[in-house]
C-alpha atoms as a PDB file:
ATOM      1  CA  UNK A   1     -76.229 -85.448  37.360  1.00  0.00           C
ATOM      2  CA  UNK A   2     -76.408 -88.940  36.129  1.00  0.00           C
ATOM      3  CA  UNK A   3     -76.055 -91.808  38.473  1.00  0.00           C
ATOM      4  CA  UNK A   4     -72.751 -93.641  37.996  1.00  0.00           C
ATOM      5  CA  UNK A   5     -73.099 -97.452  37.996  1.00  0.00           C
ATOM      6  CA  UNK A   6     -70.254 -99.888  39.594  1.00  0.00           C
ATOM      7  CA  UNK A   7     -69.707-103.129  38.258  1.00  0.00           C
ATOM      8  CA  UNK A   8     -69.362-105.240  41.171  1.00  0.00           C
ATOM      9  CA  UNK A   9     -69.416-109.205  39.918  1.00  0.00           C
ATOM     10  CA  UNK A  10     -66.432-110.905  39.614  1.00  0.00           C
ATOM     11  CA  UNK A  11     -67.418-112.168  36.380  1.00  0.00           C
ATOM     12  CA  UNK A  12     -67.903-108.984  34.506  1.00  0.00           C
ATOM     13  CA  UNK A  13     -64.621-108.499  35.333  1.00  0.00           C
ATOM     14  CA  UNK A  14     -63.671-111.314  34.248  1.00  0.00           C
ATOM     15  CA  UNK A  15     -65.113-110.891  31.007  1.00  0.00           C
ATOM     16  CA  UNK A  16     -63.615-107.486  30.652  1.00  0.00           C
ATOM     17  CA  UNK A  17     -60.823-109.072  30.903  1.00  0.00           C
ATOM     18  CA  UNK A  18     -60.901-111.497  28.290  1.00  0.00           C
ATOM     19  CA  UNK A  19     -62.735-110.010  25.718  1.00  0.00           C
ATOM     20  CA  UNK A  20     -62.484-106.078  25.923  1.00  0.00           C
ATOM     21  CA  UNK A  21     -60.031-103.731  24.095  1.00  0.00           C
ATOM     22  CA  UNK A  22     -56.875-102.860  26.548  1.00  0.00           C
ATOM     23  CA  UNK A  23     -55.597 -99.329  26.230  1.00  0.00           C
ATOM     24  CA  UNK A  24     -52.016 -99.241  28.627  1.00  0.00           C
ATOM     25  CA  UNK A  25     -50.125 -96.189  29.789  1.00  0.00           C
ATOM     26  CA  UNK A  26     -47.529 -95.580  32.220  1.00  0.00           C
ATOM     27  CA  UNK A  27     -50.483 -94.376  35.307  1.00  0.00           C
ATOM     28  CA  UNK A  28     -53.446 -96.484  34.086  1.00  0.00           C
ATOM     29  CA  UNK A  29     -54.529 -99.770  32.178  1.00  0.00           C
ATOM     30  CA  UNK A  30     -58.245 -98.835  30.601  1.00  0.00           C
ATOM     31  CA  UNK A  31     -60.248-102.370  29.318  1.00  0.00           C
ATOM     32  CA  UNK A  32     -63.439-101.015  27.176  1.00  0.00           C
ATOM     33  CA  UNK A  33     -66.478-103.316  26.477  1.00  0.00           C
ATOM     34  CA  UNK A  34     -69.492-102.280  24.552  1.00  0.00           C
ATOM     35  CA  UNK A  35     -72.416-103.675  27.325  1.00  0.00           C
ATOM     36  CA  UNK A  36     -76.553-104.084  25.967  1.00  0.00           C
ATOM     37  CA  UNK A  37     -77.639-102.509  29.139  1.00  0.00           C
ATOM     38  CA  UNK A  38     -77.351 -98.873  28.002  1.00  0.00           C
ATOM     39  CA  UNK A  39     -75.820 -97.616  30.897  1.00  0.00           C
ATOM     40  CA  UNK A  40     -72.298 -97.087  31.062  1.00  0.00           C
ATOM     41  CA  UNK A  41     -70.538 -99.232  34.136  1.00  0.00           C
ATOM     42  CA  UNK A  42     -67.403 -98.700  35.618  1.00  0.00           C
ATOM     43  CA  UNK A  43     -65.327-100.915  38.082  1.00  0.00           C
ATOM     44  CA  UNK A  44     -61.718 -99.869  39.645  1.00  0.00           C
ATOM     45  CA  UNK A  45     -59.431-102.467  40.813  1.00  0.00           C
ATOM     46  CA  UNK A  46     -55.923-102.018  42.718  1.00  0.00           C
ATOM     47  CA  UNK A  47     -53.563-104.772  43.528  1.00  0.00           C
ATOM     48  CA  UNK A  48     -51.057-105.364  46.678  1.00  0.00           C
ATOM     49  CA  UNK A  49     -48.566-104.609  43.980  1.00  0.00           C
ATOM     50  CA  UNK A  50     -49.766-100.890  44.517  1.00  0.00           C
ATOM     51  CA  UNK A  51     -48.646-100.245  48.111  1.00  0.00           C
ATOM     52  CA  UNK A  52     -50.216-100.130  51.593  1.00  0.00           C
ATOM     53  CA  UNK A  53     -53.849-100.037  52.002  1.00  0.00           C
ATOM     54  CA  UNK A  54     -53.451 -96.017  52.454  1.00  0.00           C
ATOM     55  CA  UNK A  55     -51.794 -96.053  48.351  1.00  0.00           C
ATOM     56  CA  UNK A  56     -54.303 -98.895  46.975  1.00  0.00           C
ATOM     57  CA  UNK A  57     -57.706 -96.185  48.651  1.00  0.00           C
ATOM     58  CA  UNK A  58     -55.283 -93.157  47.350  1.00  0.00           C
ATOM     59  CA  UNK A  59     -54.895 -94.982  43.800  1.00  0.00           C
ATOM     60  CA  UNK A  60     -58.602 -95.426  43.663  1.00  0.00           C
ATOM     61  CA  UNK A  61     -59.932 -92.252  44.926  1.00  0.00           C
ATOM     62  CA  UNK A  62     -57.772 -90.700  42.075  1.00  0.00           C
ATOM     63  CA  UNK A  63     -59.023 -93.232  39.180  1.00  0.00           C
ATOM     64  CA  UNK A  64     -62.814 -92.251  40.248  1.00  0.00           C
ATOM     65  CA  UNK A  65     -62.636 -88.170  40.554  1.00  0.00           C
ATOM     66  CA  UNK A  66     -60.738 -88.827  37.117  1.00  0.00           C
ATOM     67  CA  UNK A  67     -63.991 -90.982  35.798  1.00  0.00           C
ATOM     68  CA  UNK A  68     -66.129 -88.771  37.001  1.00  0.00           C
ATOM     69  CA  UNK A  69     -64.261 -85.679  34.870  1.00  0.00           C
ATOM     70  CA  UNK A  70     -64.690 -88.063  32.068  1.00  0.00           C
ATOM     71  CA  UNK A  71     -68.253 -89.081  32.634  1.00  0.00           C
ATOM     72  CA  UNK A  72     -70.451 -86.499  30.849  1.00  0.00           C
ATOM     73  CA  UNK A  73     -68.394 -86.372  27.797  1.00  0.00           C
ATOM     74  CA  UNK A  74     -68.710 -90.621  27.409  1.00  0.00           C
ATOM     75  CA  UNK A  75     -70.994 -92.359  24.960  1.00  0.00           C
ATOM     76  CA  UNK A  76     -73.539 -94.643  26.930  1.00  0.00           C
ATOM     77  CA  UNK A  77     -73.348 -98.410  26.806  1.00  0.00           C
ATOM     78  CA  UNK A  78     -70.260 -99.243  27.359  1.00  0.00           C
ATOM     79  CA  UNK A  79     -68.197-101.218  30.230  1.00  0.00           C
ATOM     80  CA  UNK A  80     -65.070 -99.802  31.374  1.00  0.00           C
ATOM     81  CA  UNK A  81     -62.404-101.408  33.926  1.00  0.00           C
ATOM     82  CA  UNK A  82     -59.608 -99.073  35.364  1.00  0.00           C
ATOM     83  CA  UNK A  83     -56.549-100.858  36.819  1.00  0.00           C
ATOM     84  CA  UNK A  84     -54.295 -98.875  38.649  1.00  0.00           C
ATOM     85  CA  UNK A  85     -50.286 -98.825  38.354  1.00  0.00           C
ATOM     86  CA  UNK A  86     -47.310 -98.060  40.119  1.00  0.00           C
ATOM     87  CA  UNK A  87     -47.374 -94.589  39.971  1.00  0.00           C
ATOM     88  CA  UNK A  88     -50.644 -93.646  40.324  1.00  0.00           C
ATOM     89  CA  UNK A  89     -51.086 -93.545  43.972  1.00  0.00           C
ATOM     90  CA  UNK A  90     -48.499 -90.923  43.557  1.00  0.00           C
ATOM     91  CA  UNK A  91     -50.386 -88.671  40.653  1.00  0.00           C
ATOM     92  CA  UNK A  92     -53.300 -85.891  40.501  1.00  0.00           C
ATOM     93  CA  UNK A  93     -56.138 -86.754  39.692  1.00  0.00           C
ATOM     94  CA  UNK A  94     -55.958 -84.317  36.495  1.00  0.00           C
ATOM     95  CA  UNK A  95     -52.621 -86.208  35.266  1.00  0.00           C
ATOM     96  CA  UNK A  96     -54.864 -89.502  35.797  1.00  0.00           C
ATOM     97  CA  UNK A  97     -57.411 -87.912  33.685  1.00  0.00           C
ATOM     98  CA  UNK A  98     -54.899 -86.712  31.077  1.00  0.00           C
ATOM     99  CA  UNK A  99     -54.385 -90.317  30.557  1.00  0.00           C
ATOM    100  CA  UNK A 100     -57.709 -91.958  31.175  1.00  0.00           C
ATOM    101  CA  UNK A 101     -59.196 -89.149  28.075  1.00  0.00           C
ATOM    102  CA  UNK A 102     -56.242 -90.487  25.695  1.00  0.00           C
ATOM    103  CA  UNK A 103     -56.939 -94.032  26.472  1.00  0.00           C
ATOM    104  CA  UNK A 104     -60.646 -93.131  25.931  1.00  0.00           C
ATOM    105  CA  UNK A 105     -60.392 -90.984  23.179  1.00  0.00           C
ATOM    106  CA  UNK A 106     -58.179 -94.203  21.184  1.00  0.00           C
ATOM    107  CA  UNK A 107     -61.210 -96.180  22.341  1.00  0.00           C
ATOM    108  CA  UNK A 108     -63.701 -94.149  20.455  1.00  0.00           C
ATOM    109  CA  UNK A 109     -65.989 -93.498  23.337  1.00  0.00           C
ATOM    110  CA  UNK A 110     -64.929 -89.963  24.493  1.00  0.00           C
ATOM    111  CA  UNK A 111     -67.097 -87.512  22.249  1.00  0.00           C
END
């Protein structure tokens, strides 16, 4: 199994932010980046606006099994961000990846 790499500087984020593609549904916000490293890197964030620390762990526990459902089917060299929502914390991790693979699939990186 490939190794999945975490993005972990506030500044990828950051630039994720500003200059990748946003793909929003009602569980999950997907930002998509192509990267040069030719790897694919993926960083999950939560906010207080989540819930409890118990929801926010929940929330991304959920987003990562769903990633790693996704992972093998992804083309390589891209950055993704998840951000969780409101309902997430309170989803499967299959509906979660119901929605991540339509974000992706929009995105053009789910083969």
């Amino acid at each position: 199994m490939d190794v999945i790499v975490s993005l972990k500087e506030n500044r990828d984020f950051r630039r994720l932010y500003a200059r990748g593609r946003s793909f929003v549904s009602a569980s999950l916000v997907t930002y998509v980046m192509k990267n040069k490293k030719g790897v694919n890197r993926v960083g999950i964030t939560t906010s207080k606006k989540i819930g409890n620390a118990v929801l926010r762990s929940r929330s991304r526990r959920v987003i990562r099994e769903a990633y790693r459902q996704a992972f093998p089917r992804l083309k390589t060299g891209y950055d993704f961000v998840f951000v969780a929502r409101g309902k997430t914390p309170h989803l499967k991790s299959g509906q979660v990846y119901r929605a991540m693979a339509a974000q992706l699939r929009e995105a053009g990186v789910l083969e």
